[in-house]
C-alpha atoms as a PDB file:
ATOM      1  CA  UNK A   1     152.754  89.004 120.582  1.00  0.00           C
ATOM      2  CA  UNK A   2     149.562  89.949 121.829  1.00  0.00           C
ATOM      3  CA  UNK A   3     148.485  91.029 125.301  1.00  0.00           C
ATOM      4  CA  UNK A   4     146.702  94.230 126.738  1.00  0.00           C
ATOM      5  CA  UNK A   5     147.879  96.490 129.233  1.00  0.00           C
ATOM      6  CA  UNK A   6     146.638  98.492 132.056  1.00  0.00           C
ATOM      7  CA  UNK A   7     147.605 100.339 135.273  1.00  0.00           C
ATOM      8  CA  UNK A   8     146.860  99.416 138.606  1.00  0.00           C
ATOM      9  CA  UNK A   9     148.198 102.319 141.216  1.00  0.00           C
ATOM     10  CA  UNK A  10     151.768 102.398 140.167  1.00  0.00           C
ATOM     11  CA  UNK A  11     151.837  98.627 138.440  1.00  0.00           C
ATOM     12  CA  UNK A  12     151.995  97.922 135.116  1.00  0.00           C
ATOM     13  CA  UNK A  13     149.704  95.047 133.922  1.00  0.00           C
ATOM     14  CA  UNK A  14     150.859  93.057 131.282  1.00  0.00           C
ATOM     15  CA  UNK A  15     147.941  90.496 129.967  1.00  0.00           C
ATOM     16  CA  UNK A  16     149.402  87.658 127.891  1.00  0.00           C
ATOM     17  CA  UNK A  17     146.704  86.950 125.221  1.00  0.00           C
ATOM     18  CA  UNK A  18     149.467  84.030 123.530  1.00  0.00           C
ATOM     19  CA  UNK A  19     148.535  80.443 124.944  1.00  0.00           C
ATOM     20  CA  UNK A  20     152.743  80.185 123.876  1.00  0.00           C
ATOM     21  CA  UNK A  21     155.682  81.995 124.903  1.00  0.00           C
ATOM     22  CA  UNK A  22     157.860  80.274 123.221  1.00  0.00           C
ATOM     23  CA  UNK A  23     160.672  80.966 120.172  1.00  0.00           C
ATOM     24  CA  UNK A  24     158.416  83.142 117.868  1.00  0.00           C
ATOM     25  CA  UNK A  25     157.838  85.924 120.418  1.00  0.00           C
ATOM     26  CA  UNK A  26     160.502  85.653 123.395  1.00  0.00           C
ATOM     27  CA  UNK A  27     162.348  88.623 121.645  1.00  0.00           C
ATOM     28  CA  UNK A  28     159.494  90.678 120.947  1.00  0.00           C
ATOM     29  CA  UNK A  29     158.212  90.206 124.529  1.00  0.00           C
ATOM     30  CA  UNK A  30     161.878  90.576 126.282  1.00  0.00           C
ATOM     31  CA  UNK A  31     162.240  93.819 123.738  1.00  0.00           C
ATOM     32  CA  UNK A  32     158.167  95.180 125.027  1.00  0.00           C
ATOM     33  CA  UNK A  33     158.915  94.697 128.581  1.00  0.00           C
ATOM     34  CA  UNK A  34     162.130  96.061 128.729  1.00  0.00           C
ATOM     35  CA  UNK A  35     161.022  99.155 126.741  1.00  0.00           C
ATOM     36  CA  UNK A  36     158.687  99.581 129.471  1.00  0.00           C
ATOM     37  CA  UNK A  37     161.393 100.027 132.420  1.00  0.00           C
ATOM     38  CA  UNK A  38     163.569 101.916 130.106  1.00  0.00           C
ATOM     39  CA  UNK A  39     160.824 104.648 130.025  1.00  0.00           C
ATOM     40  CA  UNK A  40     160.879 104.695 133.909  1.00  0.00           C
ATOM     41  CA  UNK A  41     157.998 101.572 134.757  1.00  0.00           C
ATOM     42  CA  UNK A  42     159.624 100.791 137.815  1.00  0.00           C
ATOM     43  CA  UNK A  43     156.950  97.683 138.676  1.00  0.00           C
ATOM     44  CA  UNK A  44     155.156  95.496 136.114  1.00  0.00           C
ATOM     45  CA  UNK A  45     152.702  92.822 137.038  1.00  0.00           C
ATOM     46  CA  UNK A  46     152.706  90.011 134.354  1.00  0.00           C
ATOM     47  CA  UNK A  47     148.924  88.102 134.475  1.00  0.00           C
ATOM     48  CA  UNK A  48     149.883  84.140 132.808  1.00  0.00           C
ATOM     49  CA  UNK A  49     146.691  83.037 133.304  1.00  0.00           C
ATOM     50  CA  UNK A  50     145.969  82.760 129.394  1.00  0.00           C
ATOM     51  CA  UNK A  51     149.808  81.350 128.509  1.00  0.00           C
ATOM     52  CA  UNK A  52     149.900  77.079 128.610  1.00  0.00           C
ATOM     53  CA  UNK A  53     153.165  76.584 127.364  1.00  0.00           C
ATOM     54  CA  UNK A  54     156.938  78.695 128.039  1.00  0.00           C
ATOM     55  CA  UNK A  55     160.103  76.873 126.057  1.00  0.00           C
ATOM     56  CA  UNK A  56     163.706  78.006 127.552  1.00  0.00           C
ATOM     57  CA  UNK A  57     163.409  81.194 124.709  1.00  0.00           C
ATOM     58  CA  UNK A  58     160.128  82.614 126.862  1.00  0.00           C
ATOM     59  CA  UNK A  59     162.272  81.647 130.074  1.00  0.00           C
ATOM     60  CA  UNK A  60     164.831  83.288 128.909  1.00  0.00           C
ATOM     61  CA  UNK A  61     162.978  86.177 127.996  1.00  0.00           C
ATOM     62  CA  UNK A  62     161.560  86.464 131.643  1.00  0.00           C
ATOM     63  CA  UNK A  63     164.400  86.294 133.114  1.00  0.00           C
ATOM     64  CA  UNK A  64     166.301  89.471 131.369  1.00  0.00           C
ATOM     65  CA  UNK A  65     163.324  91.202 132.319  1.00  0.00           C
ATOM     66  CA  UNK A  66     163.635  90.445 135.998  1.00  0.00           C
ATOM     67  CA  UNK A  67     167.169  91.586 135.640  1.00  0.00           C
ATOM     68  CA  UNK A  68     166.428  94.532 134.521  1.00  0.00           C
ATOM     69  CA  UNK A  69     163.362  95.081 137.064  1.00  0.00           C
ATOM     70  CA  UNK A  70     165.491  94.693 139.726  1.00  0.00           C
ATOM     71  CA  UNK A  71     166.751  95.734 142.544  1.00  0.00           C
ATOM     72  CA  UNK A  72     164.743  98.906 142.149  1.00  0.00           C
ATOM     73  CA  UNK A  73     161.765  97.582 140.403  1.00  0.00           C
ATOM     74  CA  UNK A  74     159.351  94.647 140.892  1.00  0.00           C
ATOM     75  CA  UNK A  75     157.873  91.569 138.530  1.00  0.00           C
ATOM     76  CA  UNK A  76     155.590  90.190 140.060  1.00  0.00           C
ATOM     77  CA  UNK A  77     153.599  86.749 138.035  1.00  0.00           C
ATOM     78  CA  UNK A  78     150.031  85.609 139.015  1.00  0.00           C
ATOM     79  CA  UNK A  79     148.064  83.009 136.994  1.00  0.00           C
ATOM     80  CA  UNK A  80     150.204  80.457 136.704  1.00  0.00           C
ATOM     81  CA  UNK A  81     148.567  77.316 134.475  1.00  0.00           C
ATOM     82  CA  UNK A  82     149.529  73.947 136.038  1.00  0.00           C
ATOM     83  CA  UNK A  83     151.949  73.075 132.863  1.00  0.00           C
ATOM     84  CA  UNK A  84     153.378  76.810 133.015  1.00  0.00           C
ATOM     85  CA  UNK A  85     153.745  76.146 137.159  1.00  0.00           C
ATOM     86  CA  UNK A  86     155.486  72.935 136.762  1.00  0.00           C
ATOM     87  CA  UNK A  87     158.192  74.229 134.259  1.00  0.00           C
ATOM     88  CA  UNK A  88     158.545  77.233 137.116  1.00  0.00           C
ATOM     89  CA  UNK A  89     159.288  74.542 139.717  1.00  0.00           C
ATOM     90  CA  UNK A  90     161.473  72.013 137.933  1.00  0.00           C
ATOM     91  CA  UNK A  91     163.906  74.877 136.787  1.00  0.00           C
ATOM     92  CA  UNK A  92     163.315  76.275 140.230  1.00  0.00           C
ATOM     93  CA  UNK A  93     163.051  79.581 139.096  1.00  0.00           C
ATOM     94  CA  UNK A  94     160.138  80.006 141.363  1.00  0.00           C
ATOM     95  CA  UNK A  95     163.067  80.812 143.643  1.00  0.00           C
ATOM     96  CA  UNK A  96     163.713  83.341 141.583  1.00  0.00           C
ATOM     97  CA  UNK A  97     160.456  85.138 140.392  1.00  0.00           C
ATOM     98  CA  UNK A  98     157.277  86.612 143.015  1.00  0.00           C
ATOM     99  CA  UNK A  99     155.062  84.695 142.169  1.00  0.00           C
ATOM    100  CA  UNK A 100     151.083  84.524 143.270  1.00  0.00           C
ATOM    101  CA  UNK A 101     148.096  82.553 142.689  1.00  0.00           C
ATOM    102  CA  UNK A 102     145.738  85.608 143.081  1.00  0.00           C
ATOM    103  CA  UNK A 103     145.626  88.967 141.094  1.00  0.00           C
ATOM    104  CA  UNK A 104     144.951  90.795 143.937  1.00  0.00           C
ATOM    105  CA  UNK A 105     147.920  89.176 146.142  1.00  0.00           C
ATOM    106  CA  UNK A 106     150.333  90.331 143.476  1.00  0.00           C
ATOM    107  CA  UNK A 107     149.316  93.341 143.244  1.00  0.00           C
ATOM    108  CA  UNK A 108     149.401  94.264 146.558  1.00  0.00           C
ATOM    109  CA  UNK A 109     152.943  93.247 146.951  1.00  0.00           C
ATOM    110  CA  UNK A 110     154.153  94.313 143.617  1.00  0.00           C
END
């Protein structure tokens, strides 16, 4: 899996370099994130503006991490692609996740 981080204030920043988050890195990404809280991250910021595709694996993935953020900690998403944004809204786990269109708005709220 490939992405970059970087701290904003007390947000972690998690930039997906994969156009796919899909089967061949949900487990390495779920296992990275979670690493992150387990070392006392209490609030990561994931940018998707890169990431095109998520199969139920990367869902799946997201969502463990969200467990595990909350109630203490934050996720916050931003960057949505329109294929990535539709998949959000027919599983209606944009219930579920923050989600924002801007950077900025996430991580002000995040």
């Amino acid at each position: 899996m490939i992405y970059t981080q970087e701290q904003h204030n007390d947000c972690t920043i998690i930039r997906f370099q994969e156009k796919r988050i899909d089967v061949l890195v949900a487990q390495e990404l779920k296992t990275e994130l979670l690493k992150l809280f387990d070392t006392g991250e209490k609030r990561l910021g994931l940018d998707l503006s890169n990431v095109t595709f998520v199969d139920s694996s990367g869902l799946g993935a997201l969502v463990a991490v969200l467990k595990k953020a909350r109630p203490e900690g934050a996720l916050c998403l931003w960057g949505l692609t329109p294929e990535v944004k539709s998949l959000f809204e027919l599983t209606q786990l944009y219930k579920v996740f923050d989600i924002y269109e801007l950077e900025q708005d996430a991580l002000s709220r995040c």
